[in-house]
Structure formats: structure tokens, C-alpha cells
C-alpha atoms as a PDB file:
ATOM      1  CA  UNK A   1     105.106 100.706  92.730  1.00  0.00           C
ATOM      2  CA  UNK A   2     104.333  98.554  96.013  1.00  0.00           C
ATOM      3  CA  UNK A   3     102.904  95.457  95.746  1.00  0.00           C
ATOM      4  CA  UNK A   4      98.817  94.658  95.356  1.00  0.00           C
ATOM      5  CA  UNK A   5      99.750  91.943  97.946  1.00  0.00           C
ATOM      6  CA  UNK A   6     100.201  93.343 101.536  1.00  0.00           C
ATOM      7  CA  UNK A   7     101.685  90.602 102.961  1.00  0.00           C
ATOM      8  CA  UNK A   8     104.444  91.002  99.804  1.00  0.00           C
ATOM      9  CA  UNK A   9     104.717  94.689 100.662  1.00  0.00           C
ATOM     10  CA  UNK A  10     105.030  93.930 104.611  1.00  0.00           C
ATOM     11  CA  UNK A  11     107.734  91.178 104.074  1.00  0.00           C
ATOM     12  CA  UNK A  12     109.875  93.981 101.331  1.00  0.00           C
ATOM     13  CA  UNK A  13     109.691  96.169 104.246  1.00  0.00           C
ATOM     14  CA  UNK A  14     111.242  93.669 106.763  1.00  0.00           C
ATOM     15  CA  UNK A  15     113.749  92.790 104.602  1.00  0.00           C
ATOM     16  CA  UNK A  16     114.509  96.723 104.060  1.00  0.00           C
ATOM     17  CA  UNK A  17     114.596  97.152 107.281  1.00  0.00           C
ATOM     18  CA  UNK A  18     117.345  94.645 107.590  1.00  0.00           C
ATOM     19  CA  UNK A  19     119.768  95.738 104.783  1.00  0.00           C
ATOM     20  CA  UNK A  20     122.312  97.910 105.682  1.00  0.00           C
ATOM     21  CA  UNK A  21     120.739 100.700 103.967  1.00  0.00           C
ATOM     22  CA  UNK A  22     117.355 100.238 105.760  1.00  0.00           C
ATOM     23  CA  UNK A  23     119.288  99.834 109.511  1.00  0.00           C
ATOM     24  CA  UNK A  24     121.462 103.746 108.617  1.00  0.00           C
ATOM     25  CA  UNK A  25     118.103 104.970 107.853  1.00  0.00           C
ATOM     26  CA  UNK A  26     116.815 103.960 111.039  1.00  0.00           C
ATOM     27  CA  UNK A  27     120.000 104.976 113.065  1.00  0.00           C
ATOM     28  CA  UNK A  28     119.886 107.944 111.634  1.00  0.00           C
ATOM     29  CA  UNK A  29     116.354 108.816 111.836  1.00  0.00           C
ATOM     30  CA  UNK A  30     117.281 107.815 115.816  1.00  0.00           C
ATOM     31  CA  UNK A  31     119.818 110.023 116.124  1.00  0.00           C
ATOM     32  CA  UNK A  32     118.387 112.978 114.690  1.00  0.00           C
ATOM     33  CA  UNK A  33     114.802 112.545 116.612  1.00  0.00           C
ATOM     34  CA  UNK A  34     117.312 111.424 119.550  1.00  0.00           C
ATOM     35  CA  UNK A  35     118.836 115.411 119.453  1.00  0.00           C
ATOM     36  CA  UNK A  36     115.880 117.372 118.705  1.00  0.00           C
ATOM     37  CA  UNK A  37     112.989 116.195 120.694  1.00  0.00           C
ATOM     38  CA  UNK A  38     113.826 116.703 124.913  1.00  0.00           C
ATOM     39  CA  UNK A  39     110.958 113.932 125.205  1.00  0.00           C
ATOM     40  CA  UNK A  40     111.780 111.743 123.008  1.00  0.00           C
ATOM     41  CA  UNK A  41     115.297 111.621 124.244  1.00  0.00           C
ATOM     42  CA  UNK A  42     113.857 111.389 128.131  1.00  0.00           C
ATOM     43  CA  UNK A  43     111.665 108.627 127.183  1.00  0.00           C
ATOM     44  CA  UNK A  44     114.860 106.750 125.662  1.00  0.00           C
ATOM     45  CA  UNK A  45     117.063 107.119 128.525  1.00  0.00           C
ATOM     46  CA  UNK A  46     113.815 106.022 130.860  1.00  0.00           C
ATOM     47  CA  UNK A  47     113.228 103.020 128.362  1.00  0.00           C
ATOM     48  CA  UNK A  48     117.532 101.924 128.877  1.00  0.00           C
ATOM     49  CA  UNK A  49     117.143 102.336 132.683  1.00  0.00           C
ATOM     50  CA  UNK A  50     114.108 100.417 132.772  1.00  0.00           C
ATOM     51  CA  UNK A  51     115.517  97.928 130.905  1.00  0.00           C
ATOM     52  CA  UNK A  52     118.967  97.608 133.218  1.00  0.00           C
ATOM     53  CA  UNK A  53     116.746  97.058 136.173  1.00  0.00           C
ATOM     54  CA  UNK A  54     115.300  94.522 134.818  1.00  0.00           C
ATOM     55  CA  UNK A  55     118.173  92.844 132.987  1.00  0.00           C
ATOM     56  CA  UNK A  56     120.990  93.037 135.375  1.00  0.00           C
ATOM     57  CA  UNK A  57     122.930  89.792 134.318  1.00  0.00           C
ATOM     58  CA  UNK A  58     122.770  90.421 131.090  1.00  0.00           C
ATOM     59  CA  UNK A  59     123.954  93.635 131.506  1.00  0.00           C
ATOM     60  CA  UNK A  60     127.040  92.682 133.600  1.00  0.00           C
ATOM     61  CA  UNK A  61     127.719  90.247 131.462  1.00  0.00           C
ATOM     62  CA  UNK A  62     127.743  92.313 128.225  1.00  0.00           C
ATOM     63  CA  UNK A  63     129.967  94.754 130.123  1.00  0.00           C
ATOM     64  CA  UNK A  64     132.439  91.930 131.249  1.00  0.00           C
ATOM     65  CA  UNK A  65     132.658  90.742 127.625  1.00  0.00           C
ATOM     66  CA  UNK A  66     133.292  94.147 126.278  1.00  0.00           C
ATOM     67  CA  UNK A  67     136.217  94.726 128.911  1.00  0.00           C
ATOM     68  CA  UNK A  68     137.793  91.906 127.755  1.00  0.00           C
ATOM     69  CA  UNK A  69     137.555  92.094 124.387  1.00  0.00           C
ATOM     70  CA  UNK A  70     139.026  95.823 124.421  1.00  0.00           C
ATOM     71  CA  UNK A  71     142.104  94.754 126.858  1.00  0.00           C
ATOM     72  CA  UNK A  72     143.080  92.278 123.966  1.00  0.00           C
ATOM     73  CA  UNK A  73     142.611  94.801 121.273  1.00  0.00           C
ATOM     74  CA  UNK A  74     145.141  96.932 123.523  1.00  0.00           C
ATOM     75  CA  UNK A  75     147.440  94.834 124.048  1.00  0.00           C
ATOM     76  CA  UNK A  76     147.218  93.175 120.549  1.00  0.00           C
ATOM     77  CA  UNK A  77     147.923  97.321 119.172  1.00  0.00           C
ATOM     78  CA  UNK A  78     150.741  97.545 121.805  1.00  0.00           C
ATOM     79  CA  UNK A  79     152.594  94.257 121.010  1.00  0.00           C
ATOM     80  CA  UNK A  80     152.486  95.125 117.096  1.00  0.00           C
ATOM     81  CA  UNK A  81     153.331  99.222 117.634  1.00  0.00           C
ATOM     82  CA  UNK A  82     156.179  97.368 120.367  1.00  0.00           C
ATOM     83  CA  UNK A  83     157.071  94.385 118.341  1.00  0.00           C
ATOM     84  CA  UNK A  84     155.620  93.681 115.327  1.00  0.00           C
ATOM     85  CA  UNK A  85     153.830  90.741 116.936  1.00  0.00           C
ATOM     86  CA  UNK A  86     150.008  89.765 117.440  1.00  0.00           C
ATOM     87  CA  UNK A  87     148.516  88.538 120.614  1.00  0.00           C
ATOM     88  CA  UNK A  88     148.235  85.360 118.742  1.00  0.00           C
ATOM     89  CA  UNK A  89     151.846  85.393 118.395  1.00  0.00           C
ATOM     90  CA  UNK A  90     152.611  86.112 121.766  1.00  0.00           C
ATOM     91  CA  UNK A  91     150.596  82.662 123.212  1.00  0.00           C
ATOM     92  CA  UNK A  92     151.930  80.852 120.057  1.00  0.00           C
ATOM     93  CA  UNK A  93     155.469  82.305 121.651  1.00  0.00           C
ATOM     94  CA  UNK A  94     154.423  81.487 125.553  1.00  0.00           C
ATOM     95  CA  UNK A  95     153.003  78.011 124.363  1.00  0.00           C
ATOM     96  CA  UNK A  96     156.242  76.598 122.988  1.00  0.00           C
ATOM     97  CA  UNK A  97     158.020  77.769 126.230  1.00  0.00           C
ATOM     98  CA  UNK A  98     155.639  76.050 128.422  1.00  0.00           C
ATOM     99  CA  UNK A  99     154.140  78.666 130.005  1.00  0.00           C
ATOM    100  CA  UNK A 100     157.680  79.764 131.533  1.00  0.00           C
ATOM    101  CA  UNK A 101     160.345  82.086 131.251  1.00  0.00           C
ATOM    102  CA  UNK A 102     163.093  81.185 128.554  1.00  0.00           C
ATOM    103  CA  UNK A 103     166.045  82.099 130.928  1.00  0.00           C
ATOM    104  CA  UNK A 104     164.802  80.771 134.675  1.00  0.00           C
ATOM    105  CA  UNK A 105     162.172  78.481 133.763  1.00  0.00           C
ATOM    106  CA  UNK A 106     159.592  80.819 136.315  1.00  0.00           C
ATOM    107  CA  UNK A 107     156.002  79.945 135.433  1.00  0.00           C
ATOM    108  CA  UNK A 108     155.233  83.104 137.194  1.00  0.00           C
ATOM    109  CA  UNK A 109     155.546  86.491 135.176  1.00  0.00           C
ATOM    110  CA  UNK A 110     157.117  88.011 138.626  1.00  0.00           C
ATOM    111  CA  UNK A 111     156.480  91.489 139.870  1.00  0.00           C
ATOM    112  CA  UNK A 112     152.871  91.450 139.763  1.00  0.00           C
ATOM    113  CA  UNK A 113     152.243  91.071 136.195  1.00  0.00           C
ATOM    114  CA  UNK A 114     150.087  89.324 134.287  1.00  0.00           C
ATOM    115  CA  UNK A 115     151.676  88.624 130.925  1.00  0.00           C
ATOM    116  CA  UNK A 116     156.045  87.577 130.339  1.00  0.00           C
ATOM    117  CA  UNK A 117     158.462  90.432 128.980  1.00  0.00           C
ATOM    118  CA  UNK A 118     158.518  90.065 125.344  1.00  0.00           C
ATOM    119  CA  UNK A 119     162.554  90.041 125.088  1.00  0.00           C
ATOM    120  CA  UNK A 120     163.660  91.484 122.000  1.00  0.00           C
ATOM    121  CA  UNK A 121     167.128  92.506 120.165  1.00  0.00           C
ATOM    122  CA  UNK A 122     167.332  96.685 120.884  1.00  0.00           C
ATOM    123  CA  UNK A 123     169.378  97.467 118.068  1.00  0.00           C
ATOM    124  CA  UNK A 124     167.369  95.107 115.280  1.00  0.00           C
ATOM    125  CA  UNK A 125     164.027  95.376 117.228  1.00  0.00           C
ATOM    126  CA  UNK A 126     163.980  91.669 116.333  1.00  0.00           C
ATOM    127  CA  UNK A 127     162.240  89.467 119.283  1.00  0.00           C
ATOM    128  CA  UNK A 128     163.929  86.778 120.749  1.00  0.00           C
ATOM    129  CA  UNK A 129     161.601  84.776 123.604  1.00  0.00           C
ATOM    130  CA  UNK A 130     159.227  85.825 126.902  1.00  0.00           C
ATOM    131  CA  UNK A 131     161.042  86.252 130.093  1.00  0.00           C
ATOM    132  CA  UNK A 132     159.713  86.686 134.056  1.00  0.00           C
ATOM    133  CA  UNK A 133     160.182  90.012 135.116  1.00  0.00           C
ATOM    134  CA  UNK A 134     163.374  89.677 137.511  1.00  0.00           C
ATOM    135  CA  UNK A 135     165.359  88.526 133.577  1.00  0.00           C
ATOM    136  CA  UNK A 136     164.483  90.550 131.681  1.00  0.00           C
ATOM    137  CA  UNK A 137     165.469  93.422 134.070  1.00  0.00           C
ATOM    138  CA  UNK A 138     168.260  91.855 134.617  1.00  0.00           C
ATOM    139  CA  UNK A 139     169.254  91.246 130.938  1.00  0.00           C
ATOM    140  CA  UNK A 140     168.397  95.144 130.475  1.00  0.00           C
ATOM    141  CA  UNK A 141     170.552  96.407 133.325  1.00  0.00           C
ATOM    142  CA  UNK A 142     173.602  94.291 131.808  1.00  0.00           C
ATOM    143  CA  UNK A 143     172.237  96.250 128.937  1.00  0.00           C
ATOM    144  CA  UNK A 144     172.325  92.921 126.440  1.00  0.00           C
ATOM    145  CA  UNK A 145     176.473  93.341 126.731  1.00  0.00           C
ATOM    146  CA  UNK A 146     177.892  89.736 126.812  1.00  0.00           C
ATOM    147  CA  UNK A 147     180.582  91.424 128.110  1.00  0.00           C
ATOM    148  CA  UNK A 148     179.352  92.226 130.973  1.00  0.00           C
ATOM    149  CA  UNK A 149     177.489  89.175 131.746  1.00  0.00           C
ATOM    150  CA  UNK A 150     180.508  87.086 132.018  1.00  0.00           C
ATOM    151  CA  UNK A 151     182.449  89.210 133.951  1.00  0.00           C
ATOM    152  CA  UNK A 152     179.425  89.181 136.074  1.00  0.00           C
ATOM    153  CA  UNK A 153     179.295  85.232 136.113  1.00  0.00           C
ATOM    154  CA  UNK A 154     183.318  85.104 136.567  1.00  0.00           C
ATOM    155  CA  UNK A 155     182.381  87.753 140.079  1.00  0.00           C
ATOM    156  CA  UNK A 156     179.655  85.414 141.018  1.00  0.00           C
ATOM    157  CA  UNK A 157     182.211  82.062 140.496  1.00  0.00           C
ATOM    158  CA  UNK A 158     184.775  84.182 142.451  1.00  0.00           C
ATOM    159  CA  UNK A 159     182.152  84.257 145.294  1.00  0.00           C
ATOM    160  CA  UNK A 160     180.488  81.341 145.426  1.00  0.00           C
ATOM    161  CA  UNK A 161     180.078  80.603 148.891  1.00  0.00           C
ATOM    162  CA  UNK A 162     177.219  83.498 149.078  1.00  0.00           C
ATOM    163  CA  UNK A 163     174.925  82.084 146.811  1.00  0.00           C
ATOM    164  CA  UNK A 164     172.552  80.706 149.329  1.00  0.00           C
ATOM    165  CA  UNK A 165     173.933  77.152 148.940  1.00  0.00           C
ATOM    166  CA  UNK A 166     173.278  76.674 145.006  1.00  0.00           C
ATOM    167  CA  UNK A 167     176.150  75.929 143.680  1.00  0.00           C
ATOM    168  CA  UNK A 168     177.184  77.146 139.959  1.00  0.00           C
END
């Protein structure tokens, strides 16, 4: 029974119209009007034009925000499906190394990117540390064989002189 009160009965409505129950009523009630009525549904898309004209910055804005926040929720899925590792993880990771690769000591990423190589162990999936690009290609073409990479060092001692002057 409502209220003898109106102003009672006004303020139970506003606060039903901000429970969760009251706003799925409304969306729905939207919705449905939203796909049934051609008018309705005209005077909606009129009303959200009208409204970007007029709000332009706010608009950019919102959309700027929104493209940000969904690259991180990418790249936050693709590091865990990858690695097993959060976003979080990874700056945690790229803030104890400085901001630069474990191997070279680059601050740049290399190649154009924007984020280090998340070097990790291929057989144990375990991860090890952020590299630059030009390592961890490098490290992948020696195909993690130690092997390999000091029979590659021992060729590069061999032939010094044609390191561009740095000597080993």
C-alpha cells in the first residue's frame, strides 16, 4: 500500500529507481520500447547525435578512456593465456629491471614495439625476465641451447677484429 505521504511515496520511487532491480526494469522497458516503436527508436538516435554535437570533448574523451582501458584488458588476457602473468606483473617485472632489457641493458623495446619480450623457459613455460627485441630473437634463434651460444661466443672471440672496435 503506498504511502498517505507523497513526498514518502516520491522519495520510495527514487530510491527504486536506483536499486538494481528498479535500473533492469528500466533497461529493459528501454530496450523493448527501443525495438518496437520506429519513432521512438528515431527520436533516441536524434537525442545521442544531438547530444555528441554538443558534447564533443566529453565524447572524445570517454572514447580515449575506453581504448585504453580495453588494450590493457588485452594484453592483461594475453600475458596470463601466454604466461601466467598479469599486467601488474609485467611492470612489477620491467620496474626491477629499470626499464631495460635484462641481457643488453636497451631501454628501448627495439623493432618498433611498445612493450619488452616477456622471456620465458619453452619447455617449463616458466618466465625468466623482459628482453629488447634484437635478444630475445636472438636467444630464440640459438633456440635457448647453451650449446650453441658458446660456440657462437668462441666464433665471435675467434674473430674479434670485426666487431666494430668493441672488444670482448
Amino acid at each position: 500500500m503506498p504511502y498517505a505521504d507523497p513526498e514518502k511515496n516520491r522519495e520510495c520511487r527514487r530510491q527504486y529507481k536506483r536499486s538494481a532491480r528498479g535500473r533492469l526494469l528500466a533497461k529493459e522497458w528501454l530496450h523493448a520500447r527501443y525495438t518496437t516503436d520506429p519513432e521512438f527508436k528515431k527520436r533516441m538516435l536524434a537525442d545521442g547525435r544531438r547530444y555528441t554535437a554538443r558534447h564533443p570533448e566529453k565524447i572524445r574523451i570517454k572514447n580515449a578512456n575506453g581504448r585504453v582501458i580495453h588494450a590493457i584488458s588485452i594484453r592483461n588476457s594475453n600475458l596470463r593465456k601466454l604466461y601466467g602473468i598479469t599486467h601488474a606483473d609485467y611492470e612489477r617485472m620491467l620496474l626491477e629491471q629499470k626499464g631495460r632489457c635484462a641481457i643488453c641493458g636497451d631501454s628501448s623495446p627495439g623493432s618498433g614495439k611498445k612493450h619488452f619480450s616477456v622471456d620465458h623457459n619453452h619447455v617449463t613455460n616458466k618466465v625468466r625476465q623482459l628482453l629488447c627485441d634484437p635478444c630475445n630473437n636472438g636467444l630464440g634463434r640459438f633456440k635457448d641451447d647453451l650449446e650453441r651460444l658458446r660456440k657462437a661466443v668462441a666464433y665471435l672471440e675467434k674473430h674479434v677484429e670485426g666487431t666494430h672496435g668493441r672488444q670482448v
